[in-house]
PDB file of N, CA and C in Angstrom:
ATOM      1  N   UNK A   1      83.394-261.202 156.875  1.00  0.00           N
ATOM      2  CA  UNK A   1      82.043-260.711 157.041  1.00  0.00           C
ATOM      3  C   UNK A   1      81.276-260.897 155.744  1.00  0.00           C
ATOM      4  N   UNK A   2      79.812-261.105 155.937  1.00  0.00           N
ATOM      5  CA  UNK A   2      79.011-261.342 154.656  1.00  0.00           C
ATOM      6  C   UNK A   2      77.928-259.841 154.523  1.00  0.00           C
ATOM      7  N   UNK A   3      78.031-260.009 153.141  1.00  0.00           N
ATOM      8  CA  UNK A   3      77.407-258.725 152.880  1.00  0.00           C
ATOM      9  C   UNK A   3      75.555-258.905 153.327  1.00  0.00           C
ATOM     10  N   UNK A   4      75.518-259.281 154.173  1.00  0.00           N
ATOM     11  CA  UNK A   4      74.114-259.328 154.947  1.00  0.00           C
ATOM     12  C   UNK A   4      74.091-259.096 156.352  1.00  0.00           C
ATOM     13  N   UNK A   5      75.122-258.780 156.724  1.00  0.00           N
ATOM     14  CA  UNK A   5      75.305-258.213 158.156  1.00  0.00           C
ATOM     15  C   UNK A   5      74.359-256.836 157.928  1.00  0.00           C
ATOM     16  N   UNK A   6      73.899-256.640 159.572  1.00  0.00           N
ATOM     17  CA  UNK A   6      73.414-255.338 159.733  1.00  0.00           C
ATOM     18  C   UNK A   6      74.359-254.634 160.179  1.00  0.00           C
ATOM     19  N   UNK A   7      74.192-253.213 160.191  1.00  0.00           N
ATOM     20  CA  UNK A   7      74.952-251.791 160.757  1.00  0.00           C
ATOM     21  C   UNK A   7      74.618-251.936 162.025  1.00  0.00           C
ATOM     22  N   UNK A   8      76.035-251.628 162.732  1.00  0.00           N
ATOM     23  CA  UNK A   8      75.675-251.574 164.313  1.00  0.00           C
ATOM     24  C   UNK A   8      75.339-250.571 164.961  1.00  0.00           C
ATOM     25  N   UNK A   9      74.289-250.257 165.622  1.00  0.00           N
ATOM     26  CA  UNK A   9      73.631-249.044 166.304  1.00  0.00           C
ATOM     27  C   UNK A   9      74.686-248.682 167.166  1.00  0.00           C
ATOM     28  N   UNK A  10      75.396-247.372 167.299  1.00  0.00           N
ATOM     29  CA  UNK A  10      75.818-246.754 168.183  1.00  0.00           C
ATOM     30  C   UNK A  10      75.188-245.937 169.317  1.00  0.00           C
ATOM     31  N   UNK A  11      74.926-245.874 170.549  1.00  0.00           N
ATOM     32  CA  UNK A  11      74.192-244.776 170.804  1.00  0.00           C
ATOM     33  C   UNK A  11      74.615-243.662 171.067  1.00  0.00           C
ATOM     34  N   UNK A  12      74.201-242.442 170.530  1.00  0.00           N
ATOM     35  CA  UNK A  12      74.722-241.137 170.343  1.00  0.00           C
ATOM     36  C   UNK A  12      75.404-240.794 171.692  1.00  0.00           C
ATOM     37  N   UNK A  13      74.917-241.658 172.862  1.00  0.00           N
ATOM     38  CA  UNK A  13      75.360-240.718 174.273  1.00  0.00           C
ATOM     39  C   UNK A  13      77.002-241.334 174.580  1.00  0.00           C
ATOM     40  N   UNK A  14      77.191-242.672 173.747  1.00  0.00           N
ATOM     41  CA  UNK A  14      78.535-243.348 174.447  1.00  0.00           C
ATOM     42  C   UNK A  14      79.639-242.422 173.407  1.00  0.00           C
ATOM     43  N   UNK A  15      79.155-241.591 172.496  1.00  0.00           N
ATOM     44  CA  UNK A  15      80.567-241.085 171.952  1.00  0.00           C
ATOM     45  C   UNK A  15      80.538-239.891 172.804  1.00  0.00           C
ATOM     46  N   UNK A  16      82.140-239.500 172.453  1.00  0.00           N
ATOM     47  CA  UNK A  16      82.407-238.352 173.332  1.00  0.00           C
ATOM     48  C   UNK A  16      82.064-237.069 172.272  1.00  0.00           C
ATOM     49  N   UNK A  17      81.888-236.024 172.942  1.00  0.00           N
ATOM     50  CA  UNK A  17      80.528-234.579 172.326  1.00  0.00           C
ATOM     51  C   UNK A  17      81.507-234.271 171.092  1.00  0.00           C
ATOM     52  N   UNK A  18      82.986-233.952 171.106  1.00  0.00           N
ATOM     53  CA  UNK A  18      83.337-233.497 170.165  1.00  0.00           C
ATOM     54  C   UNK A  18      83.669-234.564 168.772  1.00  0.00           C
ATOM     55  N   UNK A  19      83.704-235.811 169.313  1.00  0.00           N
ATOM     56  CA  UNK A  19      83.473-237.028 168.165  1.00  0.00           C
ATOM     57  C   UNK A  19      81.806-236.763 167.551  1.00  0.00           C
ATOM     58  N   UNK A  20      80.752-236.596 168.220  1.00  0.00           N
ATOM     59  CA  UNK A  20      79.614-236.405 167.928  1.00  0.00           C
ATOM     60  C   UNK A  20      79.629-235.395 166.481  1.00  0.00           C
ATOM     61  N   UNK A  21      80.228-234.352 167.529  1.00  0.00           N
ATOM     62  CA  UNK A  21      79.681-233.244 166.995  1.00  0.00           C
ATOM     63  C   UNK A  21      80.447-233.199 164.923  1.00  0.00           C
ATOM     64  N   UNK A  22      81.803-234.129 165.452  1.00  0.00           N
ATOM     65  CA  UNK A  22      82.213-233.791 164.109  1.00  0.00           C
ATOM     66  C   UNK A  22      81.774-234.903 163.276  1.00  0.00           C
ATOM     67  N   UNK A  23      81.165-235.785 163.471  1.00  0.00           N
ATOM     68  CA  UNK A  23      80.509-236.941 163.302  1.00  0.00           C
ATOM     69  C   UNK A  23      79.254-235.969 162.028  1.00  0.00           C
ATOM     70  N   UNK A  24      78.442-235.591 162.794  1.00  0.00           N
ATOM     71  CA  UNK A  24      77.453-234.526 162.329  1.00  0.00           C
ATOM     72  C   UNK A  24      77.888-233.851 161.355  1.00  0.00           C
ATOM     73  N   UNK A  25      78.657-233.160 161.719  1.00  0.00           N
ATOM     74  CA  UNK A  25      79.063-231.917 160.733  1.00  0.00           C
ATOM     75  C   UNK A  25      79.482-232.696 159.814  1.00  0.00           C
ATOM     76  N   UNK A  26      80.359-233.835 159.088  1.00  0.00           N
ATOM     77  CA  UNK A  26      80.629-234.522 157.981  1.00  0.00           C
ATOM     78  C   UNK A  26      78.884-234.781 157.267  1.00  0.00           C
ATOM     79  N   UNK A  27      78.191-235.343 158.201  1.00  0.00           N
ATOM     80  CA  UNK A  27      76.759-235.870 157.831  1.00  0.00           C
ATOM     81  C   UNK A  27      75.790-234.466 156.864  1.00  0.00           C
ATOM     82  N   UNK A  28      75.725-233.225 157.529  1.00  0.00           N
ATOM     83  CA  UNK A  28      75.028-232.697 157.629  1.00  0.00           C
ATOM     84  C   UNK A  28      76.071-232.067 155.766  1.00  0.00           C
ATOM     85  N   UNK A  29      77.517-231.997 156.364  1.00  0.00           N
ATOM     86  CA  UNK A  29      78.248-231.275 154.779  1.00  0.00           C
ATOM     87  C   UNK A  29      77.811-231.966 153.245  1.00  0.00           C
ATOM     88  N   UNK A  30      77.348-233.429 153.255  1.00  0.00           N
ATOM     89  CA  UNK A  30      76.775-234.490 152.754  1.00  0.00           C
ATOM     90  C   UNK A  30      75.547-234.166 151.614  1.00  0.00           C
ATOM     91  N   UNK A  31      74.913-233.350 152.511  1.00  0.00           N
ATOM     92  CA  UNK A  31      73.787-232.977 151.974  1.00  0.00           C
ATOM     93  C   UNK A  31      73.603-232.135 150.781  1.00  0.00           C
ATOM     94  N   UNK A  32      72.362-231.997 150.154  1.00  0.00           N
ATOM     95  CA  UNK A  32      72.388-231.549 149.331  1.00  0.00           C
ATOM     96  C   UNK A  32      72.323-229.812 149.735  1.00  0.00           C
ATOM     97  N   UNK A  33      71.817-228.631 148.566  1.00  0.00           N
ATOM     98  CA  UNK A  33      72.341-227.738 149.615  1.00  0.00           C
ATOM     99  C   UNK A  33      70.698-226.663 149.370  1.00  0.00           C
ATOM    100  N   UNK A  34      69.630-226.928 148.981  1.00  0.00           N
ATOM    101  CA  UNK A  34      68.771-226.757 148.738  1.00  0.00           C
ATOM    102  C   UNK A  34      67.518-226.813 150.431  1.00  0.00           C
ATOM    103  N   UNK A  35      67.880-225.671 150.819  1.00  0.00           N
ATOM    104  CA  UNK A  35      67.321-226.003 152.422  1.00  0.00           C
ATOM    105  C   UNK A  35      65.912-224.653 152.177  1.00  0.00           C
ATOM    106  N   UNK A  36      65.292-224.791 151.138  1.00  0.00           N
ATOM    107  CA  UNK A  36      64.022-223.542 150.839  1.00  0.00           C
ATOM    108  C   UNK A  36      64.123-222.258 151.257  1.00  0.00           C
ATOM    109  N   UNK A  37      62.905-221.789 151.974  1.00  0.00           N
ATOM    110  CA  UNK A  37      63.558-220.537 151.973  1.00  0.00           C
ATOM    111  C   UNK A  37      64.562-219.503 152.342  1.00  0.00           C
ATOM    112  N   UNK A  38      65.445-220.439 153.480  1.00  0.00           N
ATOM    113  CA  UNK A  38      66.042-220.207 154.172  1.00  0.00           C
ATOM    114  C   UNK A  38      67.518-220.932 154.478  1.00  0.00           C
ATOM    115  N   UNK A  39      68.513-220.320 154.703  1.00  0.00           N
ATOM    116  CA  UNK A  39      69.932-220.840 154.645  1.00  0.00           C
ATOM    117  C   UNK A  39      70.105-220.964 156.259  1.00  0.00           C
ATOM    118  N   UNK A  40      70.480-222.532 156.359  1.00  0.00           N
ATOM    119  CA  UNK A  40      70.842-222.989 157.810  1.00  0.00           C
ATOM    120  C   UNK A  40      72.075-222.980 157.980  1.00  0.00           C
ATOM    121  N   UNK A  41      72.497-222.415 159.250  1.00  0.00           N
ATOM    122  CA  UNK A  41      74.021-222.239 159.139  1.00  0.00           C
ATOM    123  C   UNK A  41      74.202-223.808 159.621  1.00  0.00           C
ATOM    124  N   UNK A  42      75.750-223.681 159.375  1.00  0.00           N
ATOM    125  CA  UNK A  42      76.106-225.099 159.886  1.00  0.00           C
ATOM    126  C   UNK A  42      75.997-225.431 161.406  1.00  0.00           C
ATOM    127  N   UNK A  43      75.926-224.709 162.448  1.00  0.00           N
ATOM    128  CA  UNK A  43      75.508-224.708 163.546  1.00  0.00           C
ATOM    129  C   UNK A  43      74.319-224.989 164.077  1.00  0.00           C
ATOM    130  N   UNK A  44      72.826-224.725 162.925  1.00  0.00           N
ATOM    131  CA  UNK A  44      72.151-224.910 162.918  1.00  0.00           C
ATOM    132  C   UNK A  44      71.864-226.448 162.783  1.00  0.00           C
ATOM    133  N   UNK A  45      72.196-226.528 161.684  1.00  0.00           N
ATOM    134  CA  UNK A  45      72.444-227.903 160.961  1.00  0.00           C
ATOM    135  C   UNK A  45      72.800-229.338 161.961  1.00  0.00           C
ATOM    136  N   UNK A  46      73.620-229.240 162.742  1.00  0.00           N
ATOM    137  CA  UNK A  46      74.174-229.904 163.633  1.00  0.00           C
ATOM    138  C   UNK A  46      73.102-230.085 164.393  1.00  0.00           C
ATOM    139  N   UNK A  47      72.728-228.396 165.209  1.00  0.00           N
ATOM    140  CA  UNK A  47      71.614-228.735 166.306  1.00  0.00           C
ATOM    141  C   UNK A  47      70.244-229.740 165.679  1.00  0.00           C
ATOM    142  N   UNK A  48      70.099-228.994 164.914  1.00  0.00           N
ATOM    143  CA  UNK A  48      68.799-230.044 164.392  1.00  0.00           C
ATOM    144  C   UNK A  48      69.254-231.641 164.548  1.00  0.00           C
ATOM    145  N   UNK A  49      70.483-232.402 164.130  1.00  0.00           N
ATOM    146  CA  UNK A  49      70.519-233.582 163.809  1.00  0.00           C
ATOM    147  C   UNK A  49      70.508-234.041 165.419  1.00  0.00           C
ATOM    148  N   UNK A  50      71.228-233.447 166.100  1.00  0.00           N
ATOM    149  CA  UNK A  50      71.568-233.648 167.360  1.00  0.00           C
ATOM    150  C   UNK A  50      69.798-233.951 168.199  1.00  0.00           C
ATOM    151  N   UNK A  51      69.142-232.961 167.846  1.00  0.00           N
ATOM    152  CA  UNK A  51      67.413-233.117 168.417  1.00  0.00           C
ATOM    153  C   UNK A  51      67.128-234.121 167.790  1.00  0.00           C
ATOM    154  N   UNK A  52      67.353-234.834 166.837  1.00  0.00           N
ATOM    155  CA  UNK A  52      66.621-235.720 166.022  1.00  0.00           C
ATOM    156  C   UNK A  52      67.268-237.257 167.307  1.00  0.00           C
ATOM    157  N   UNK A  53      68.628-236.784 166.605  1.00  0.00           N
ATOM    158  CA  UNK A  53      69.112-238.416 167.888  1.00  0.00           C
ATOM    159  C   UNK A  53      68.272-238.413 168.972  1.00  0.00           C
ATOM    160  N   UNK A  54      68.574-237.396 169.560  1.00  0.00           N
ATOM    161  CA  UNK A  54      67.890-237.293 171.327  1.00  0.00           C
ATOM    162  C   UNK A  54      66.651-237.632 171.140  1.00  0.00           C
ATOM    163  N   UNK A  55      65.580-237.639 170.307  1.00  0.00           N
ATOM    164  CA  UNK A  55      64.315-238.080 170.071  1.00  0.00           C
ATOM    165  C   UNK A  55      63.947-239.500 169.817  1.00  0.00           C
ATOM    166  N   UNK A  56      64.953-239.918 168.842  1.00  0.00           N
ATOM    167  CA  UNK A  56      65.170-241.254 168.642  1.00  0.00           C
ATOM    168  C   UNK A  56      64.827-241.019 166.946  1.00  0.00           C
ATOM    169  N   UNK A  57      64.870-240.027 166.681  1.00  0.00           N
ATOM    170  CA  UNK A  57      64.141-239.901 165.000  1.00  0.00           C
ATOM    171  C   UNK A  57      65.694-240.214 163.855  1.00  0.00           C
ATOM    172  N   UNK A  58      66.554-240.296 164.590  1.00  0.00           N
ATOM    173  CA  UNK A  58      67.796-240.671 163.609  1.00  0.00           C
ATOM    174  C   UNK A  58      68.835-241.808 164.445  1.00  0.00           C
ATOM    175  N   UNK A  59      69.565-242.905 163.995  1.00  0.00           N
ATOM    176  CA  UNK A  59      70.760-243.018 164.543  1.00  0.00           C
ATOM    177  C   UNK A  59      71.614-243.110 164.081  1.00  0.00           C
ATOM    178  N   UNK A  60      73.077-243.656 164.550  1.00  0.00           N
ATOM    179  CA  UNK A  60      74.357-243.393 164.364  1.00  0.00           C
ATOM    180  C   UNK A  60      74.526-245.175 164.288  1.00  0.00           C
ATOM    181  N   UNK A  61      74.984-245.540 163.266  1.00  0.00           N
ATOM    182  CA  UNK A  61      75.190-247.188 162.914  1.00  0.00           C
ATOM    183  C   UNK A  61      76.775-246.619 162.204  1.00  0.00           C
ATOM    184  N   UNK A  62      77.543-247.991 162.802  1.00  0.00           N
ATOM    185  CA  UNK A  62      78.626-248.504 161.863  1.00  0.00           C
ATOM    186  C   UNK A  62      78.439-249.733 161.472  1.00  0.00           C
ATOM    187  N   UNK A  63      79.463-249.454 160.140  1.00  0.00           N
ATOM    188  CA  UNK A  63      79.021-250.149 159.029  1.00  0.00           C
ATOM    189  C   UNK A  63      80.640-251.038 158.647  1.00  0.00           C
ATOM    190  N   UNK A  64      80.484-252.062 159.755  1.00  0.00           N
ATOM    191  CA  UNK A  64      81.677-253.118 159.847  1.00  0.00           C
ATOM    192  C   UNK A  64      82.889-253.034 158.337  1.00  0.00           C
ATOM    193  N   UNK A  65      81.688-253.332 157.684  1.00  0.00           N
ATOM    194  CA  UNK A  65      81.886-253.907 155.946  1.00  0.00           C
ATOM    195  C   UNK A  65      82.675-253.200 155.541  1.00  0.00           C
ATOM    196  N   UNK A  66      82.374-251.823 155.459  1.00  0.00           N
ATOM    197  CA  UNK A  66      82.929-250.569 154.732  1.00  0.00           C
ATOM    198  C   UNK A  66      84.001-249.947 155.829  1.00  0.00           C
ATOM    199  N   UNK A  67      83.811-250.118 156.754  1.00  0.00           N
ATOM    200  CA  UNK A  67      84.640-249.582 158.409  1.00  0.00           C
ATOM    201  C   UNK A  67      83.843-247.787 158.437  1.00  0.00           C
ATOM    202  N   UNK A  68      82.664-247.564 157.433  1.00  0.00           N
ATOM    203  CA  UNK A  68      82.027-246.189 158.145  1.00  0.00           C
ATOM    204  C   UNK A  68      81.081-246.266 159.036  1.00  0.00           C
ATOM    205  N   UNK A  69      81.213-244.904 159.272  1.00  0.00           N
ATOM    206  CA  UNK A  69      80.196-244.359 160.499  1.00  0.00           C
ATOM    207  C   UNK A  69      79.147-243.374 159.876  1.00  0.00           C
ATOM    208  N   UNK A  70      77.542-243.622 159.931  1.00  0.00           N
ATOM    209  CA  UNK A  70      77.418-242.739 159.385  1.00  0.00           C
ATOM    210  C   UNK A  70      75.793-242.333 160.280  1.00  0.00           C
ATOM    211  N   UNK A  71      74.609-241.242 159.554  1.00  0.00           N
ATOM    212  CA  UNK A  71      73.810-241.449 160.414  1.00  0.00           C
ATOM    213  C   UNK A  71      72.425-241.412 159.648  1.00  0.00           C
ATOM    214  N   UNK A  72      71.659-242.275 160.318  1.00  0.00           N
ATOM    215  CA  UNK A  72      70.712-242.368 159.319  1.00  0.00           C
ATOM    216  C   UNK A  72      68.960-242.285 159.802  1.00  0.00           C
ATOM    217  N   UNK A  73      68.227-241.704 159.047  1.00  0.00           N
ATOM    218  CA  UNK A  73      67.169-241.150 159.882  1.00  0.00           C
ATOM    219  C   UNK A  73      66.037-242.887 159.563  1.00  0.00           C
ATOM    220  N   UNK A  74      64.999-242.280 160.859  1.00  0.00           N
ATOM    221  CA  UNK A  74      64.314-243.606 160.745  1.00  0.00           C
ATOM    222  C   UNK A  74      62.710-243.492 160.108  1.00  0.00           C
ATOM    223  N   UNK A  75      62.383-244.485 159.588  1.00  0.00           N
ATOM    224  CA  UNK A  75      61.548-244.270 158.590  1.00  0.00           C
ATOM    225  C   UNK A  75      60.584-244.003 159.291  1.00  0.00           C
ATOM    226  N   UNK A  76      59.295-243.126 158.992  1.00  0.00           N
ATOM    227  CA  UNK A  76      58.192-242.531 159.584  1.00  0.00           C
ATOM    228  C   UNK A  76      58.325-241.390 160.448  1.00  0.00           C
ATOM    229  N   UNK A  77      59.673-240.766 160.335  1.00  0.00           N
ATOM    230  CA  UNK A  77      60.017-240.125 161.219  1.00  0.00           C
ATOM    231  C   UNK A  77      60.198-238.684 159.852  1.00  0.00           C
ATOM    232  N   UNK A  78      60.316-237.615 160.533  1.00  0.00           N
ATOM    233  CA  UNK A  78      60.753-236.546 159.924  1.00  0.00           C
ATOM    234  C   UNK A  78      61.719-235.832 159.259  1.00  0.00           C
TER     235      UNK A  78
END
């Protein structure tokens, strides 16, 4: 493979919920931990990313090269 390949779009609905879900929860642990005034539980955290897929405002690409999975939000989006 050449390092100019793109990431392959997964769509969030063909994985199964508990691959999803822990999919997320690695994504969301990632983060930095500075969420303002307010502390999101990790349950929270999840749901939000989960609304974002279903919207189309994030997706789920693997990344041949490296063999990860990861998820990534789309630009103009929130």
């Amino acid at each position: 493979m050449t390092n100019t390949e793109q990431p392959v779009v997964i769509p969030h609905e063909d994985l199964r919920p508990e691959t999803l879900h822990r999919l997320i929860e690695i994504f969301v642990g990632r983060e930095g931990t500075n969420y303002g005034p307010r502390e999101w539980t990790l349950e929270e955290k999840v749901g939000n990313v989960i609304r974002q897929l279903e919207r189309g405002e994030a997706l789920v690409v693997y990344d041949a090269e490296s063999g990860t999975t990861n998820i990534i939000p789309l630009p103009g989006t929130k």
